[in-house]
Protein backbone atom coordinates (compact mmCIF):
# COMPACT_ATOMS: atom_id res chain seq x y z
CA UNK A 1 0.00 0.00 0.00
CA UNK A 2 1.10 3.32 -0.61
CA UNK A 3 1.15 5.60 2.00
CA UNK A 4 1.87 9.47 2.74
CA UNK A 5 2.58 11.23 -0.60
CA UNK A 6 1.34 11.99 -3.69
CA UNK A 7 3.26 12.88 -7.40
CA UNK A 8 3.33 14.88 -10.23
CA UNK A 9 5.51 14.60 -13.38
CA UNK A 10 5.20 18.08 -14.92
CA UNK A 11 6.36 16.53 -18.22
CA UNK A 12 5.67 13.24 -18.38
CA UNK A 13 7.86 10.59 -19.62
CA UNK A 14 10.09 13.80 -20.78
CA UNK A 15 11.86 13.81 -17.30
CA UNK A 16 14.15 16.72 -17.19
CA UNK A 17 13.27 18.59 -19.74
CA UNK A 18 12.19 21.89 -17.73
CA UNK A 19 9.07 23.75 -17.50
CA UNK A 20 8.52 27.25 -16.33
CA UNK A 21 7.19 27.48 -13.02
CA UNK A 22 6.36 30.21 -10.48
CA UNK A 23 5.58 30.19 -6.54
CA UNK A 24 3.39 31.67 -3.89
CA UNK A 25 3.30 31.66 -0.27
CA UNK A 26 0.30 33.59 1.03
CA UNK A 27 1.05 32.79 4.72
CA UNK A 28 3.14 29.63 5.61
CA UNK A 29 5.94 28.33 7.18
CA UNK A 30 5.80 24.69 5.54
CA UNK A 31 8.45 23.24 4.09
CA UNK A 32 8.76 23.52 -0.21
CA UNK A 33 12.21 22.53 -1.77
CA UNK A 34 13.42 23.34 -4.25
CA UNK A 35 11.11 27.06 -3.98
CA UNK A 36 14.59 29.11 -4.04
CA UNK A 37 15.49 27.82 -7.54
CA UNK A 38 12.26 27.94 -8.93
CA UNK A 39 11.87 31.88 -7.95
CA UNK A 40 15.49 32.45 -9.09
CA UNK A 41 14.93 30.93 -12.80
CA UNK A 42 11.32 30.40 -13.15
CA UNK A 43 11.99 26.85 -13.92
CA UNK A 44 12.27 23.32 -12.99
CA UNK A 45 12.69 20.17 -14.30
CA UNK A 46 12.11 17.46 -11.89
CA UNK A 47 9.14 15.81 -9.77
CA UNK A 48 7.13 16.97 -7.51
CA UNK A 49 6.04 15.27 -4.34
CA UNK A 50 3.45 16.16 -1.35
CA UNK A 51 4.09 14.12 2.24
CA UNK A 52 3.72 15.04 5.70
CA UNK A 53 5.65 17.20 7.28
CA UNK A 54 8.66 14.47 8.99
CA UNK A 55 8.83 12.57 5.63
CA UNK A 56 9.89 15.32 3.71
CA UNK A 57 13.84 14.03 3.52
CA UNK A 58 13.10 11.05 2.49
CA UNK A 59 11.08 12.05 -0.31
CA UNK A 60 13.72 14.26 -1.55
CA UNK A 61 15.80 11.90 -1.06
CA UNK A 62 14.13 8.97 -3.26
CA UNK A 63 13.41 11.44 -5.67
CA UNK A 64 16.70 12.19 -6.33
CA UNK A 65 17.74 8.24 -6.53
CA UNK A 66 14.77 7.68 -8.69
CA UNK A 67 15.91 10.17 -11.13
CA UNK A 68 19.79 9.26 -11.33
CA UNK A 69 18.44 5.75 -11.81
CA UNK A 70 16.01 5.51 -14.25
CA UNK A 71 16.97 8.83 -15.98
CA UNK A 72 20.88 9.43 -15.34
CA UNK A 73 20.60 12.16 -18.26
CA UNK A 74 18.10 14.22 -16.74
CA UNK A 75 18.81 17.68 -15.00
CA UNK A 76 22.83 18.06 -15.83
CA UNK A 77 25.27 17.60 -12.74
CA UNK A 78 22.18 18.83 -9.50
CA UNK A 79 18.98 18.32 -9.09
CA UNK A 80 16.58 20.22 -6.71
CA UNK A 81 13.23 17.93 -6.49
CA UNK A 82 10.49 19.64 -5.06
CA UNK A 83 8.79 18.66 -2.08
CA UNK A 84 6.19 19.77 -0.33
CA UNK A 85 3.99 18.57 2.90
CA UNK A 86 1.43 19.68 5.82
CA UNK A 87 1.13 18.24 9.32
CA UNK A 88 -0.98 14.95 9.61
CA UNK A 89 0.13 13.76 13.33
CA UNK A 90 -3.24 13.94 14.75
CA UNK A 91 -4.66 10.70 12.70
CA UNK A 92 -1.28 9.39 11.56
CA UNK A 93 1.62 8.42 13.25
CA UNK A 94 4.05 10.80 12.04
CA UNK A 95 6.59 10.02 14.23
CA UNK A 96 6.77 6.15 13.06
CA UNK A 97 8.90 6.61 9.56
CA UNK A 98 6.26 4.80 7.98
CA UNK A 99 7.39 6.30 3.74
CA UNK A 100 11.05 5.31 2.93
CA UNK A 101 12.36 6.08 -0.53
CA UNK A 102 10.85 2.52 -2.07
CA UNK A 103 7.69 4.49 -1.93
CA UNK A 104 8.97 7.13 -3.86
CA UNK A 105 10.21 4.99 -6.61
CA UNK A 106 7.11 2.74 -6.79
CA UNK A 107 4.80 6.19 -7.25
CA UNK A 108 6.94 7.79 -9.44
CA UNK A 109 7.23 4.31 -11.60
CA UNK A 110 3.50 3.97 -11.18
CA UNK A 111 2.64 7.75 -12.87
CA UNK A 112 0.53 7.87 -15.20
CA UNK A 113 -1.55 10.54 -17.98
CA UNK A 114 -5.21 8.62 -16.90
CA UNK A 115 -7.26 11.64 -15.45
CA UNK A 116 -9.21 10.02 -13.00
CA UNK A 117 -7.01 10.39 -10.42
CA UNK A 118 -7.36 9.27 -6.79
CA UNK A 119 -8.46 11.85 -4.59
CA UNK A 120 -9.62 12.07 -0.84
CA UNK A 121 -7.51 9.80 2.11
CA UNK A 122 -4.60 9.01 -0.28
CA UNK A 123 -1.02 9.60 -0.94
CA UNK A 124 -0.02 12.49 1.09
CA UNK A 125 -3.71 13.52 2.58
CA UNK A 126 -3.88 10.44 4.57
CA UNK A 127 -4.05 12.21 7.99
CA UNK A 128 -5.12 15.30 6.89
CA UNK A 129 -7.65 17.46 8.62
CA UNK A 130 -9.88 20.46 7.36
CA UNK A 131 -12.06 22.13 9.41
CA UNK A 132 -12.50 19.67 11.79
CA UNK A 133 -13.93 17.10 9.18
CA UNK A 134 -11.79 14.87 7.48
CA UNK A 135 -9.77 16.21 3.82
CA UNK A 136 -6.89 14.74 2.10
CA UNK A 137 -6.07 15.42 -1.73
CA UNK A 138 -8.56 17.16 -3.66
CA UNK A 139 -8.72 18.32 -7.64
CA UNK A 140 -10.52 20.46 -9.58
CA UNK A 141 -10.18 22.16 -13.53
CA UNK A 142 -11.06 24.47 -15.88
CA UNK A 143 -11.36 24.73 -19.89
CA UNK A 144 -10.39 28.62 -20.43
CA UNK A 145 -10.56 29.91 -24.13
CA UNK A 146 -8.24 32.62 -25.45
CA UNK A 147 -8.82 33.78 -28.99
CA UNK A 148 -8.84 30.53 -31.17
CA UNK A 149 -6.75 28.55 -28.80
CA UNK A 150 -8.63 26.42 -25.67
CA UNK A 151 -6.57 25.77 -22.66
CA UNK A 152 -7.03 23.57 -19.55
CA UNK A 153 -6.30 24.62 -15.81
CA UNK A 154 -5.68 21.40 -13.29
CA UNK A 155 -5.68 22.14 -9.19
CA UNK A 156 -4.32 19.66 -7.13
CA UNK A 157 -4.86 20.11 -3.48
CA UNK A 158 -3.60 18.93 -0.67
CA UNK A 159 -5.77 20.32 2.16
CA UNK A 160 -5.12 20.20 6.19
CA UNK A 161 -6.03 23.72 7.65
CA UNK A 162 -9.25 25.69 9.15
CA UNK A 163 -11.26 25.94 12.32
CA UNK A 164 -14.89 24.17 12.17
CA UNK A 165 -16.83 27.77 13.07
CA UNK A 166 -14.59 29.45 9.81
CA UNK A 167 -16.07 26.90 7.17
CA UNK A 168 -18.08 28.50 4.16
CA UNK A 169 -19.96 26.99 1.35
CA UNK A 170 -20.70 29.13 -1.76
CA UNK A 171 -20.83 32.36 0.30
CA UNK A 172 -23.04 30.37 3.49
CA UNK A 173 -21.45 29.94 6.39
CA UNK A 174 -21.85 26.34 7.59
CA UNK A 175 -19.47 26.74 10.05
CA UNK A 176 -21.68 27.73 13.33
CA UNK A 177 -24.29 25.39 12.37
CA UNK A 178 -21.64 22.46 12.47
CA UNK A 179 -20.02 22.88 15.74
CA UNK A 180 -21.18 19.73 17.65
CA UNK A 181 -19.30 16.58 17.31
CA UNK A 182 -15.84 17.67 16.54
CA UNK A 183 -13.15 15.51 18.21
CA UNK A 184 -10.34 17.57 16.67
CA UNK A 185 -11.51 20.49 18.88
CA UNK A 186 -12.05 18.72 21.85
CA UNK A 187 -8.37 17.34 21.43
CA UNK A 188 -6.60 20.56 20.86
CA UNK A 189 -8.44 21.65 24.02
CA UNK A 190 -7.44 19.11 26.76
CA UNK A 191 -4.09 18.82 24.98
CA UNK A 192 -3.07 22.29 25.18
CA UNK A 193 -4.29 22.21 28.91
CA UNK A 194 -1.80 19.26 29.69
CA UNK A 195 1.91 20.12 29.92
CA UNK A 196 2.56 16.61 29.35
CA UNK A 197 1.53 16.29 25.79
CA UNK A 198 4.67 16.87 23.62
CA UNK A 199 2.19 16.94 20.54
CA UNK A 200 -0.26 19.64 21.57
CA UNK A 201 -2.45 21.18 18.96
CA UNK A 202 -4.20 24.43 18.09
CA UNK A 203 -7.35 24.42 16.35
CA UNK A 204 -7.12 25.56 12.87
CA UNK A 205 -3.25 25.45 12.81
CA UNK A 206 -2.17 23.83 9.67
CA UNK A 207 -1.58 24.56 5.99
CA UNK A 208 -2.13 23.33 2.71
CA UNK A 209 -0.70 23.02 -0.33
CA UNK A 210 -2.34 24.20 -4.08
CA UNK A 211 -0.35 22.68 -7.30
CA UNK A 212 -1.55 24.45 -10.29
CA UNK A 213 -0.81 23.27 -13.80
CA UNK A 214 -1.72 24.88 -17.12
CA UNK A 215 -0.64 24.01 -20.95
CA UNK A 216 -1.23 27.70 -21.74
CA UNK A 217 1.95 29.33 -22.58
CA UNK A 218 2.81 31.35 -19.35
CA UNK A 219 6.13 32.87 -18.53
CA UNK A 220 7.19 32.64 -15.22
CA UNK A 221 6.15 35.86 -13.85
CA UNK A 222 2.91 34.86 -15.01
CA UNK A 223 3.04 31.44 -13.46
CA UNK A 224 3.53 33.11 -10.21
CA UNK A 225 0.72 35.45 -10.64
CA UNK A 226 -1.51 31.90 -10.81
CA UNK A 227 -0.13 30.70 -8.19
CA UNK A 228 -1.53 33.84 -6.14
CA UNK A 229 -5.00 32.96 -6.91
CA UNK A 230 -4.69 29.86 -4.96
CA UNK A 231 -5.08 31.62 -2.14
CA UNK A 232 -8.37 33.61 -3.15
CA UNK A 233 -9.37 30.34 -3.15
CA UNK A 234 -9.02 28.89 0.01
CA UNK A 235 -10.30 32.36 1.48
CA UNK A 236 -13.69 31.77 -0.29
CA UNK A 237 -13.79 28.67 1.71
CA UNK A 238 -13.81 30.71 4.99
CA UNK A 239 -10.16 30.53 6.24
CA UNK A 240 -7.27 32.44 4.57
């Protein structure tokens, strides 16, 4: 079974061949590698991978032994995969080392064009948490015509953030109506009250992670200016 992160091959079967590429961070301390390259040449040519926030090494690190293996060509003398994750120790055992870098090379080996995609409690949203209910990896697109030419906008989402009271659905706010029944609060509560709990919680606390792909012909200032309207986004879901 795999476990604890999700892939994307930007080009397909064409690995290092770059692509340009452009970065936003509305407000987040997560980790992203490979986000310093990527805003100094508005490029990259090698996977990307979403985890949890302690398995973040080792996917770097069995991306980069998946690539000098099956493609020793690809990406010149370095390579900078990028890897991104959000916090799932509340339903997962983060702690536990549970993804190793076999994972990595059986999901990258395993990546494939089909569009129907597995979304929900896989790969890398496993343990996550939104809102108090339970997320994981989400998806979403667009057909947007320009002139004569038609091109398609993919999201791929990997959601853990938001307090139950901030949730919003298509402008109604669900949120106060929804209160009862949520473990996650009642957790962060008594944990935060016990000074013996190394792996206390805040309500809310989290982040997530919004990988948007486009075969329109951006430059790189303009995949950047995307990238910013991930976070309208997530605002219009109540929390920003």
């Amino acid at each position: 079974r795999l476990k604890k992160k999700k892939k994307i091959l930007p080009r397909g079967e064409k690995v290092g061949l770059p692509c340009a590429a452009g970065y936003f961070s509305l407000n987040g301390n997560g980790e992203l590698t490979g986000s310093h390259w990527i805003e100094e040449s508005g490029s990259f040519c090698g996977p990307i991978l979403l985890t949890n926030t302690l398995a973040v090494g080792t996917c770097h690190r069995g991306a980069i032994d998946w690539m000098t293996t099956r493609h020793p060509n690809a990406g010149g003398e370095w390579l900078l995969p990028v890897v991104a994750e959000t916090y799932d120790g509340y339903l997962s055992d983060i702690r536990g080392n549970h993804v190793t870098p076999s994972h990595v090379y059986h999901a990258l080996d395993s990546a494939t064009t089909d569009c129907e995609i597995e979304e929900g409690s896989v790969g890398g949203g496993c343990g996550m948490i939104s809102y108090g209910f339970k997320a994981g990896s989400g998806s979403s697109s667009r057909i947007v015509s320009f002139g004569s030419h038609i091109y398609t906008l993919g999201v791929l989402v990997q959601s853990n953030f938001g307090r139950r009271r901030e949730l919003s659905l298509c402008g109604v706010p669900l949120g106060p109506l929804l209160l009862e029944d949520n473990p996650l609060a009642d957790y962060c509560s008594s944990s935060s009250s016990s000074s013996a709990n190394p792996q206390s919680l805040t309500e809310g606390a989290g982040s997530l992670i919004a990988v948007l792909a486009t075969d329109a012909p951006l430059l790189p200032g303009q995949c950047k200016a995307l990238a910013r309207r991930g976070g309208l986004g997530v605002g219009r879901t109540g929390s920003g």
